[in-house]
N, C-alpha and C. Protein backbone atom coordinates (compact mmCIF):
# COMPACT_ATOMS: atom_id res chain seq x y z
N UNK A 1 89.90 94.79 119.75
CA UNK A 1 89.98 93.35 119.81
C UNK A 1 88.57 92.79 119.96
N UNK A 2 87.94 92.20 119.05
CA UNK A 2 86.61 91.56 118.82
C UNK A 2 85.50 92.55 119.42
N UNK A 3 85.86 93.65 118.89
CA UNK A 3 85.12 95.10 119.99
C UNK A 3 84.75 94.68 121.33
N UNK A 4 85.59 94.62 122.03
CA UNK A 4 85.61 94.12 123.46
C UNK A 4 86.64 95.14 124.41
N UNK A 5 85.81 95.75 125.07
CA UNK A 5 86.61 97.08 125.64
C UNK A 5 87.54 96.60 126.82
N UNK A 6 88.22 97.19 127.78
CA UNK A 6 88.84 96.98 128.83
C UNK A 6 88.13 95.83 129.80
N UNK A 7 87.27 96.81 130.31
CA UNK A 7 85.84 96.50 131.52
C UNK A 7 85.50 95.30 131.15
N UNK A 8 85.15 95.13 129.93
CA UNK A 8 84.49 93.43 129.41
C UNK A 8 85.55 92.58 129.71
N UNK A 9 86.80 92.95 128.91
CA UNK A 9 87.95 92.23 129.22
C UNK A 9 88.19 91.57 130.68
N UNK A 10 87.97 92.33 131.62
CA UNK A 10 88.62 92.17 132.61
C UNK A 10 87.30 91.10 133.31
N UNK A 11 86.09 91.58 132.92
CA UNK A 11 84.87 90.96 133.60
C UNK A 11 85.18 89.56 132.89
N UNK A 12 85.06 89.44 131.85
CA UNK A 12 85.58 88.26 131.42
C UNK A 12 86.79 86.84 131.62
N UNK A 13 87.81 87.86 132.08
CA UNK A 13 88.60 87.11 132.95
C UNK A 13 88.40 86.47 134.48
N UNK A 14 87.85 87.19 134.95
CA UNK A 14 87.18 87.49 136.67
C UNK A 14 86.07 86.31 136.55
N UNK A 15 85.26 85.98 135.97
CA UNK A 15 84.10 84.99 135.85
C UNK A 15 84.80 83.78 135.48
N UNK A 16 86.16 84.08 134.56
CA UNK A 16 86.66 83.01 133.46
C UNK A 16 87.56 82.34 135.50
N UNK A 17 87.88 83.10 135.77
CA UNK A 17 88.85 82.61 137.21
C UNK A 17 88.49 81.85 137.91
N UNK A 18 86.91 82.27 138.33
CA UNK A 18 86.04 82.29 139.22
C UNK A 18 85.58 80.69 138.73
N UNK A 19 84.78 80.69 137.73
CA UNK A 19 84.27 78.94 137.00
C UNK A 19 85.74 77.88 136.82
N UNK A 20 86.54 78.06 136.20
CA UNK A 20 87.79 77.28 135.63
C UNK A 20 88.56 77.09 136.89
N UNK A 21 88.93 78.35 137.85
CA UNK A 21 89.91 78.09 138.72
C UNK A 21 91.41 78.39 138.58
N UNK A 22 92.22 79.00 139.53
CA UNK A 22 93.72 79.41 139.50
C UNK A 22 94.39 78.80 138.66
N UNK A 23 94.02 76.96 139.05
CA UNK A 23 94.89 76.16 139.03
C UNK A 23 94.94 75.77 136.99
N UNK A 24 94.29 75.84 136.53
CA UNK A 24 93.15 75.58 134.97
C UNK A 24 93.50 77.17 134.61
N UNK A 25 93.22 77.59 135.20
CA UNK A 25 93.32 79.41 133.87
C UNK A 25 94.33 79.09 133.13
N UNK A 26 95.77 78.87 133.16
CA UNK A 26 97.26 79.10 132.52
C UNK A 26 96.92 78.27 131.65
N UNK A 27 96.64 77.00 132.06
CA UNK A 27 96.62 75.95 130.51
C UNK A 27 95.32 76.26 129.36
N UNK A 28 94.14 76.78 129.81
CA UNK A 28 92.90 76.91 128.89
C UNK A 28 93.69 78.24 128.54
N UNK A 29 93.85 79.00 129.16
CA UNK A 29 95.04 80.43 128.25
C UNK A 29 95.94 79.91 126.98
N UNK A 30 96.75 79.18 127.01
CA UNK A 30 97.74 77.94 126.11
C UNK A 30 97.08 78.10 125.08
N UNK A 31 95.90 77.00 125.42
CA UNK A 31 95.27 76.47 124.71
C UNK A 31 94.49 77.26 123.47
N UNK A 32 93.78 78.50 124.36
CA UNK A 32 93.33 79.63 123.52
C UNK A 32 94.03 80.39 122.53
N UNK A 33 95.34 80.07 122.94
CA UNK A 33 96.27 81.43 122.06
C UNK A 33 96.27 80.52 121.18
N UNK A 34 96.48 79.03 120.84
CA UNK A 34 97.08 78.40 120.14
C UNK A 34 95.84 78.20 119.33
N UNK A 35 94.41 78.05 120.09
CA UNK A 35 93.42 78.18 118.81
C UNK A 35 93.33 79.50 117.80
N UNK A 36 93.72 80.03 118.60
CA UNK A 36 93.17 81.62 117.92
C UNK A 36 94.75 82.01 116.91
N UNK A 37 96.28 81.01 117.12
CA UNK A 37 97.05 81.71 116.30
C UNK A 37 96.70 80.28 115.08
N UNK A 38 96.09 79.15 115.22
CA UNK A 38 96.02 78.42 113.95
C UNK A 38 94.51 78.86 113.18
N UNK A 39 93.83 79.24 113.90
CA UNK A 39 92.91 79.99 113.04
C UNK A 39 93.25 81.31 112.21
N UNK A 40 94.18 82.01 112.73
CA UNK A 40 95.00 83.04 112.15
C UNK A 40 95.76 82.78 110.91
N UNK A 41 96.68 81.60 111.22
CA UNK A 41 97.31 80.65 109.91
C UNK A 41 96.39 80.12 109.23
N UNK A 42 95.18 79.35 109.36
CA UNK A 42 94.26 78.91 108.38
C UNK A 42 93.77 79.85 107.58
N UNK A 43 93.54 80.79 108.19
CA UNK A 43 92.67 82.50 107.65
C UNK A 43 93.62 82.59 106.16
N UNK A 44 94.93 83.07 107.13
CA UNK A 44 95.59 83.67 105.98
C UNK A 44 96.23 83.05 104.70
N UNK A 45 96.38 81.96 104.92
CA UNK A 45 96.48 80.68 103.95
C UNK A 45 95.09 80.62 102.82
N UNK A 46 93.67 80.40 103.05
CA UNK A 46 93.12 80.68 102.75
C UNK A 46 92.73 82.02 101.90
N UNK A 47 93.03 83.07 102.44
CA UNK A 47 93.17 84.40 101.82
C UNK A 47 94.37 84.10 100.51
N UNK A 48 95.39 83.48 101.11
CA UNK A 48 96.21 83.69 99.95
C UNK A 48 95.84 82.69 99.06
N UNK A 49 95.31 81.41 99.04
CA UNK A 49 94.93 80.70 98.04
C UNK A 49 94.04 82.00 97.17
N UNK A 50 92.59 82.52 98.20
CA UNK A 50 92.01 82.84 96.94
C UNK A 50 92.67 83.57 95.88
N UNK A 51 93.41 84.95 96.65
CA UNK A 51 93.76 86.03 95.84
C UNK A 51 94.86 84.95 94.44
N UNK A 52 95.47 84.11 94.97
CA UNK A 52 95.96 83.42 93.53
C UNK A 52 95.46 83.04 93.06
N UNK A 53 94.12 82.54 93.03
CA UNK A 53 93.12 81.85 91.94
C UNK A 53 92.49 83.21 91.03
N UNK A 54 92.10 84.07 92.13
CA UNK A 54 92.23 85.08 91.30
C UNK A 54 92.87 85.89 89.71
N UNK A 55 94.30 85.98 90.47
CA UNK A 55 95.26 86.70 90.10
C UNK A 55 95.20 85.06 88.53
N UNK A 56 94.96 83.82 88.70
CA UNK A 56 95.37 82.59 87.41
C UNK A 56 94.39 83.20 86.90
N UNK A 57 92.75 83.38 87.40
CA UNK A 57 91.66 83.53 86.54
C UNK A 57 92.06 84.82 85.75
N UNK A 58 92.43 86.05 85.98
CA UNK A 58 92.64 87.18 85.77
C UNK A 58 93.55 86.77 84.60
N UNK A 59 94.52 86.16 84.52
CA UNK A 59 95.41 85.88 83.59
C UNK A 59 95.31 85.08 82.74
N UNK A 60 94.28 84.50 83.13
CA UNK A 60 93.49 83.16 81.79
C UNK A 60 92.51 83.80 80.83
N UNK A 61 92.08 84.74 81.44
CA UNK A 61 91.21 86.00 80.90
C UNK A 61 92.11 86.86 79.98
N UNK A 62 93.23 87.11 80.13
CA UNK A 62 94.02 88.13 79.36
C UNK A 62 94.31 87.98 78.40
N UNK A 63 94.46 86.16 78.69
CA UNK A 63 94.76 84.89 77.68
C UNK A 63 94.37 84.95 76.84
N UNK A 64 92.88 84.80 77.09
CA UNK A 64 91.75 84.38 76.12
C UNK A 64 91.69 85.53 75.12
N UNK A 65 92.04 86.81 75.99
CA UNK A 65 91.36 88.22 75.16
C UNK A 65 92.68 88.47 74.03
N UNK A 66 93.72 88.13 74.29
CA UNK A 66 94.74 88.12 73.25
C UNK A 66 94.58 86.99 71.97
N UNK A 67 94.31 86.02 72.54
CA UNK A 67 94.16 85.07 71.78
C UNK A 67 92.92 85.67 70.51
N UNK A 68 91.60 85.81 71.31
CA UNK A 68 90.62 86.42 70.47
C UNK A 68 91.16 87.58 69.67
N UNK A 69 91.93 88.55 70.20
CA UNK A 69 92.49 89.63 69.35
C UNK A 69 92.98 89.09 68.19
N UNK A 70 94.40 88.06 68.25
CA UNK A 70 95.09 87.37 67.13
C UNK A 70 94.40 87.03 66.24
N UNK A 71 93.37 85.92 66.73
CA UNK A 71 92.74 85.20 65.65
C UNK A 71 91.75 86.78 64.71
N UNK A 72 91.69 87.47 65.27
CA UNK A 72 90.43 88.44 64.63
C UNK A 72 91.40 89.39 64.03
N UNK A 73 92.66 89.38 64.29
CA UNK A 73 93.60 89.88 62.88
C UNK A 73 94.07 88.87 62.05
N UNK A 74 94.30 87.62 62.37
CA UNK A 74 94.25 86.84 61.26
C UNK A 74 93.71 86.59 60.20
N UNK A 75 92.41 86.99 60.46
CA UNK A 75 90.66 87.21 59.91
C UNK A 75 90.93 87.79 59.10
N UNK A 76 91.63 89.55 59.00
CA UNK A 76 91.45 90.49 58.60
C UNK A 76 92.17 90.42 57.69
N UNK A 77 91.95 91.72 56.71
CA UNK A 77 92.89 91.30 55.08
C UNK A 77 94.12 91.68 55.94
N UNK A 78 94.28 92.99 56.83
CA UNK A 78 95.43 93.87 57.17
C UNK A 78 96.82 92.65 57.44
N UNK A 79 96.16 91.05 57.63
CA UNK A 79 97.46 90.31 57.62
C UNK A 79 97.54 89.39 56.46
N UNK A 80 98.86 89.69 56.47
CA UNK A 80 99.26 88.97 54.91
C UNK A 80 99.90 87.90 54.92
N UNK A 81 100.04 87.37 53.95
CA UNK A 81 100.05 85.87 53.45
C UNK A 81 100.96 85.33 53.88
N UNK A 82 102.52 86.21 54.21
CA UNK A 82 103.56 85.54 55.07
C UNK A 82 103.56 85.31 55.88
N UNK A 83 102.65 85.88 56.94
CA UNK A 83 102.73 85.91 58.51
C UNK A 83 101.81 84.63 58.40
N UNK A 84 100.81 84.90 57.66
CA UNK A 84 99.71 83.34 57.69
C UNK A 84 100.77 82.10 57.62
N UNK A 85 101.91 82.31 56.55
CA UNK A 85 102.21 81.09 56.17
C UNK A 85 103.78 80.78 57.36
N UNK A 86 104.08 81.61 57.83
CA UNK A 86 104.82 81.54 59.31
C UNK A 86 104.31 81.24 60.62
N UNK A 87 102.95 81.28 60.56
CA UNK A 87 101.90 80.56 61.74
C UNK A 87 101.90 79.25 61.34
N UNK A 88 101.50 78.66 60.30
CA UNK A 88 100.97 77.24 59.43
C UNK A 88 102.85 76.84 60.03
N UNK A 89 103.98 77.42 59.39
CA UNK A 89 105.53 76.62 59.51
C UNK A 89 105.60 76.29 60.92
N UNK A 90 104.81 77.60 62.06
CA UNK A 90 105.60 77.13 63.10
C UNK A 90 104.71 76.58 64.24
N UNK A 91 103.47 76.18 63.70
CA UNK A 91 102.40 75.16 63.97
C UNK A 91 103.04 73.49 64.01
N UNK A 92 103.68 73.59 62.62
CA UNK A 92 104.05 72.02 62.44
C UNK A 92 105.38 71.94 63.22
């Protein structure tokens, strides 16, 4: 946990007691979990936006590379005049 061993842990609490007070520890505790679980939700929200922008770019790319394939057999003699003229029918 934030490489923070036992000993720190505990020293940390003990000082945290000691400055804040009995009466204040429970609510700044609250308070902490609740920063640290919406930073957790922002994190992972974030994470998942990117990996989907990703995953669109990745697929806009696949896009493109098919597309470039098509047109560069269209190009080629190997396609013939029907398939040309079944692209042109189902264009309009």
């Amino acid at each position: 946990m934030f490489g923070i061993g036992s000993t720190e842990l505990l020293l940390i609490l003990a000082v945290a007691l000691i400055v804040v007070g009995p009466s204040k520890l429970p609510e700044i505790a609250k308070t902490l979990g609740r920063v640290f679980a919406e930073f957790k939700k922002v994190s992972s929200e974030v994470t998942r936006t990117i990996e989907e922008e990703v995953e669109r770019q990745e697929e806009q790319e696949k896009y493109a590379q098919a597309q470039k394939e098509l047109d560069q057999a269209k190009e080629s003699d190997d396609y013939s005049e029907e398939n040309k003229q079944a692209d042109v029918n189902r264009e309009k």
